[in-house]
C-alpha atoms as a PDB file:
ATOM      1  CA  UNK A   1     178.729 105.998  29.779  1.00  0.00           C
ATOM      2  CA  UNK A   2     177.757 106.517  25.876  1.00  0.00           C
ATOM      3  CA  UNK A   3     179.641 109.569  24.617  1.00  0.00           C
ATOM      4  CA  UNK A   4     181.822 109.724  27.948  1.00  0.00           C
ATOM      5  CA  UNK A   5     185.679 110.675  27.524  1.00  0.00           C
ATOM      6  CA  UNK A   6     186.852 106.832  28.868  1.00  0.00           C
ATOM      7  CA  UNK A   7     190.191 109.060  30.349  1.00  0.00           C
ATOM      8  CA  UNK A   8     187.878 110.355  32.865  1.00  0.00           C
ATOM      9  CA  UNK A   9     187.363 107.304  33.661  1.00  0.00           C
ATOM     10  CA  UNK A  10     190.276 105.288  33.555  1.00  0.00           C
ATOM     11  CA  UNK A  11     189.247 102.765  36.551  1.00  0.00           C
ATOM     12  CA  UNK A  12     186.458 101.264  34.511  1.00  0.00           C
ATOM     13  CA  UNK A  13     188.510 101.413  31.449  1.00  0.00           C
ATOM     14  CA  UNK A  14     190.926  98.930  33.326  1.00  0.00           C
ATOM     15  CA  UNK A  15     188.662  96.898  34.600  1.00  0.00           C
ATOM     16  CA  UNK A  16     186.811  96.394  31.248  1.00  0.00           C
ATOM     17  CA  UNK A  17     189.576  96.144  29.545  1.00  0.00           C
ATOM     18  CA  UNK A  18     190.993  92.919  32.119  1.00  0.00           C
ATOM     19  CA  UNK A  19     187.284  91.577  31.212  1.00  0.00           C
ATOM     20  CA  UNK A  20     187.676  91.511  27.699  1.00  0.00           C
ATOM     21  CA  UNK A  21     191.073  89.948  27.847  1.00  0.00           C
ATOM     22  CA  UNK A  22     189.525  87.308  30.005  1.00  0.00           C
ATOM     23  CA  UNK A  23     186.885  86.917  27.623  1.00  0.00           C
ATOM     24  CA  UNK A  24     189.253  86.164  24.797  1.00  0.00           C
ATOM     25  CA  UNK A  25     191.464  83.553  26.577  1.00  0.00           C
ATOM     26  CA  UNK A  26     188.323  81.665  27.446  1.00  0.00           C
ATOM     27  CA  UNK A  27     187.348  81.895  24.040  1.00  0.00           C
ATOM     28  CA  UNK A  28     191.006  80.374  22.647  1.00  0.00           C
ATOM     29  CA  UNK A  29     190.349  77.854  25.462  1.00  0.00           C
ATOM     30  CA  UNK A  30     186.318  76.735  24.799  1.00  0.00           C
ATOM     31  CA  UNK A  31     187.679  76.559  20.851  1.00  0.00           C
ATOM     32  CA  UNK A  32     190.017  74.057  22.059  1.00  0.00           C
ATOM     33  CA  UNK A  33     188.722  72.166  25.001  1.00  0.00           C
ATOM     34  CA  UNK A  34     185.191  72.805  24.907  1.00  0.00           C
ATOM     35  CA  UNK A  35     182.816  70.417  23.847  1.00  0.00           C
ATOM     36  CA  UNK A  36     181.124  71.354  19.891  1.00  0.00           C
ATOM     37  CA  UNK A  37     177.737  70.574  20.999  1.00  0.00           C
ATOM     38  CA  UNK A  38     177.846  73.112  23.470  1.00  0.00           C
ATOM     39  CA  UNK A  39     180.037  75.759  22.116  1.00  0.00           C
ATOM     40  CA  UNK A  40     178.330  75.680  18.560  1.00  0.00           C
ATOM     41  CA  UNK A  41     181.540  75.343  16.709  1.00  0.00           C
ATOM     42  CA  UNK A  42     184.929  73.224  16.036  1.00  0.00           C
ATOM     43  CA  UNK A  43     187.936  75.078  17.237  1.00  0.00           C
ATOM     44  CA  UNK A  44     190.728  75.128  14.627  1.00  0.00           C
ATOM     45  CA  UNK A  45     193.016  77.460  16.693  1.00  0.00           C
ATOM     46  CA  UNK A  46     195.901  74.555  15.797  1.00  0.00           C
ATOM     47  CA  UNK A  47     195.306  74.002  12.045  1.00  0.00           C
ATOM     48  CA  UNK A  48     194.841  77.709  11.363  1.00  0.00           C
ATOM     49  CA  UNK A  49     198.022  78.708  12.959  1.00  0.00           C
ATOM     50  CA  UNK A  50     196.250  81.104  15.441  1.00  0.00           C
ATOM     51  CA  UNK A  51     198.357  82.832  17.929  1.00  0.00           C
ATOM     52  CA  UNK A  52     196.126  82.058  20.736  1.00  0.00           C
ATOM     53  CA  UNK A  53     196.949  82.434  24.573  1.00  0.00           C
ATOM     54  CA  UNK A  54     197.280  78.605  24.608  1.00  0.00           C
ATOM     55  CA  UNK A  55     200.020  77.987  22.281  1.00  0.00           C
ATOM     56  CA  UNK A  56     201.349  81.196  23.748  1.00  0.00           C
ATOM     57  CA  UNK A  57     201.343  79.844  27.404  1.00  0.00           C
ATOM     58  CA  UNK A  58     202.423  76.620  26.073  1.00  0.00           C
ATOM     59  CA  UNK A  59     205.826  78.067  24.313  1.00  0.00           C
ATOM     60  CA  UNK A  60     206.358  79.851  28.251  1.00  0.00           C
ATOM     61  CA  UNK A  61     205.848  76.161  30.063  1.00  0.00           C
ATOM     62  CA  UNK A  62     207.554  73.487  27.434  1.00  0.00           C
ATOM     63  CA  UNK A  63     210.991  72.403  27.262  1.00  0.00           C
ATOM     64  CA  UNK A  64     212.343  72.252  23.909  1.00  0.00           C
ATOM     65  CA  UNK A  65     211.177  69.074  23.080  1.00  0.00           C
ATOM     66  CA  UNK A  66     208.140  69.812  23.346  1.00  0.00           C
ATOM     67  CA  UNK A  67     208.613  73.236  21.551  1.00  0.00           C
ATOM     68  CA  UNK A  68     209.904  71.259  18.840  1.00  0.00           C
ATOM     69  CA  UNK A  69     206.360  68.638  18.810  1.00  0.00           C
ATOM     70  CA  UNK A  70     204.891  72.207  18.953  1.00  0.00           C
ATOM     71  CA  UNK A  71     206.697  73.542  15.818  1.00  0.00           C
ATOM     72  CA  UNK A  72     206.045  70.085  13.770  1.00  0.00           C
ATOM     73  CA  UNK A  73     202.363  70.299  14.506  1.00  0.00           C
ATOM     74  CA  UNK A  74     200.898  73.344  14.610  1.00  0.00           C
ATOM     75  CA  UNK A  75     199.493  75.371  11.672  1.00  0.00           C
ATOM     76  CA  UNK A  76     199.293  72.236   9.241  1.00  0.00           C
ATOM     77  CA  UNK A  77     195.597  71.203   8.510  1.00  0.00           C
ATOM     78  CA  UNK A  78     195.908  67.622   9.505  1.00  0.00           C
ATOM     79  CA  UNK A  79     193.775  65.754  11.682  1.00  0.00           C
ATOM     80  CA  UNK A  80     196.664  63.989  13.096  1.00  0.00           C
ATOM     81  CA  UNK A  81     198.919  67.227  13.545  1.00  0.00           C
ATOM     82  CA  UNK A  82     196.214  69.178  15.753  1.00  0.00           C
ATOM     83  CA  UNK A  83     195.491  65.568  17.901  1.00  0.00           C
ATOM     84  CA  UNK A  84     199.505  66.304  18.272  1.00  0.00           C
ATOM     85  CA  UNK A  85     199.149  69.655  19.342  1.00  0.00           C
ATOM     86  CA  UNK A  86     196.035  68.881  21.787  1.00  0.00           C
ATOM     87  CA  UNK A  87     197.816  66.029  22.872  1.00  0.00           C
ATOM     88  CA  UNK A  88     200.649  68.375  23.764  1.00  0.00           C
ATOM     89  CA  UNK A  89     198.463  70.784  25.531  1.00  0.00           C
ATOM     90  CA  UNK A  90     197.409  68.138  27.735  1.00  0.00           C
ATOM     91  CA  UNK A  91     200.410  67.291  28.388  1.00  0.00           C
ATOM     92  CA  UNK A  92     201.335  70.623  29.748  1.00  0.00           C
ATOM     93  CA  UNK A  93     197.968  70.806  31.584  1.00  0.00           C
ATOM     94  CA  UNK A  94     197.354  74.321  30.168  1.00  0.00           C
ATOM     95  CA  UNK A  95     193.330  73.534  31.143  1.00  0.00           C
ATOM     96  CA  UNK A  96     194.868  73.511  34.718  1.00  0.00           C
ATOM     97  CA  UNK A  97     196.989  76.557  33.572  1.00  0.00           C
ATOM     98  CA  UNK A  98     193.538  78.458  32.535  1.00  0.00           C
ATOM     99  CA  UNK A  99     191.798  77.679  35.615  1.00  0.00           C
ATOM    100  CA  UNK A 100     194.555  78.990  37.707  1.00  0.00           C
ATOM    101  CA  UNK A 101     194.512  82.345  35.731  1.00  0.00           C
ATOM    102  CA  UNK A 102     191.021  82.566  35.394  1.00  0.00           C
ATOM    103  CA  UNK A 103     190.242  82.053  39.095  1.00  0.00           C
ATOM    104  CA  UNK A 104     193.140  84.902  39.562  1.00  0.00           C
ATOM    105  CA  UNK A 105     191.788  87.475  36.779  1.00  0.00           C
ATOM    106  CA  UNK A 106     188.084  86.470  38.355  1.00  0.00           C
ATOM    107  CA  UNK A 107     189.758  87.572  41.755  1.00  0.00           C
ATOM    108  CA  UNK A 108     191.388  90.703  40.956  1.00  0.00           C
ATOM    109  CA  UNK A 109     188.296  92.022  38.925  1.00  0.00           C
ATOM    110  CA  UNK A 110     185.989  91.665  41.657  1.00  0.00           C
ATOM    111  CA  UNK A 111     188.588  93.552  43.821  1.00  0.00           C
ATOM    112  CA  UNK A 112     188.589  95.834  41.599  1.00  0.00           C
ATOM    113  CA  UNK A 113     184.614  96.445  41.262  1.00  0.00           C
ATOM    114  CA  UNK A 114     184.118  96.188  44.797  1.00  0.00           C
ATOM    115  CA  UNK A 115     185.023  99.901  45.251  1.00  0.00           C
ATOM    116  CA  UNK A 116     183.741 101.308  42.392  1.00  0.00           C
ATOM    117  CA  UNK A 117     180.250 103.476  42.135  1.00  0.00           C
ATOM    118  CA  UNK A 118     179.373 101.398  39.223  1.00  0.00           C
ATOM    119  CA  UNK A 119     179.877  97.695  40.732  1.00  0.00           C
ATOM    120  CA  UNK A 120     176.698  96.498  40.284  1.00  0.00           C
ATOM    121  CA  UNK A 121     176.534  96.723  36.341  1.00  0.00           C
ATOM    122  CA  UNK A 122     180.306  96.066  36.457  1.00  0.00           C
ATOM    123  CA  UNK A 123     179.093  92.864  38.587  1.00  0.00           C
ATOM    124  CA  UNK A 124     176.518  92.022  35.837  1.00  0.00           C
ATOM    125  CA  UNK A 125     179.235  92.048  33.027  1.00  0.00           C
ATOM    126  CA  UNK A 126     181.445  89.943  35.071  1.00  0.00           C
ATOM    127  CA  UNK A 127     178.814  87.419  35.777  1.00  0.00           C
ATOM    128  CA  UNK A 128     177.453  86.846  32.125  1.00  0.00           C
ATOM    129  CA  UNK A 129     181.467  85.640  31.299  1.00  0.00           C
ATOM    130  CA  UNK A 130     182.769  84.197  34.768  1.00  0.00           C
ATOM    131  CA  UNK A 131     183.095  80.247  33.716  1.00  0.00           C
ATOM    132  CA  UNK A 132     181.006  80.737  30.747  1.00  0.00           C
ATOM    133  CA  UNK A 133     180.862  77.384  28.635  1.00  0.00           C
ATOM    134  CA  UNK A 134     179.624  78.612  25.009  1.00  0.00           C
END
């Protein structure tokens, strides 16, 4: 599709747009959850102040004392602050929250591709990312 106008194509553009946005909420997730030896890196989403989709779904899902934990703890470079802030994000179960929305974004996409001309490369893309762990 190199040099294509995407407008003509605006069924792809959705879908590979959904795909990216998956991609990056897996990414804020594997920076926080996943395991360094695997991933390759330390995620410091919490200590740099990131607005990720986790401390954005955890704002949606906390009650204000817990929004108030959340305001204490995140953005400051201590060690102690971001075990607060993962601590917190356990508590809300937001891995459970990201496996619910992943399983439904993984859902709709392949609804999605399933009618379109280009499904099996669409298919491919989808598979490299689908419950990638690095």
């Amino acid at each position: 599709m190199a040099g294509e106008n995407l407008d003509n194509h605006v069924d792809v553009k959705n879908i590979l747009v959904e795909m990216g946005t998956y991609f990056q909420v897996q990414d804020d997730c594997l920076d926080c959850f996943g395991d360094p030896e695997i991933i390759g890196k330390i995620g410091t989403d919490i200590e740099d102040f990131k607005r990720s989709w986790l401390v954005v779904k955890g704002m949606e899902i906390c009650n204000e004392e817990q929004k108030k934990l959340l305001h204490e703890n995140y953005g400051k470079p201590d060690p102690a602050n971001e075990a607060q802030g993962k601590a917190l994000y356990n508590d809300l179960n937001l891995q459970g929250v990201f496996a619910d929305y992943e399983s439904k974004t993984y859902e709709k996409l392949i609804t999605s591709i399933e009618d379109h001309p280009s499904k099996a490369v669409l298919k491919s893309f989808l598979a490299k990312i689908y419950q990638r762990q690095k």
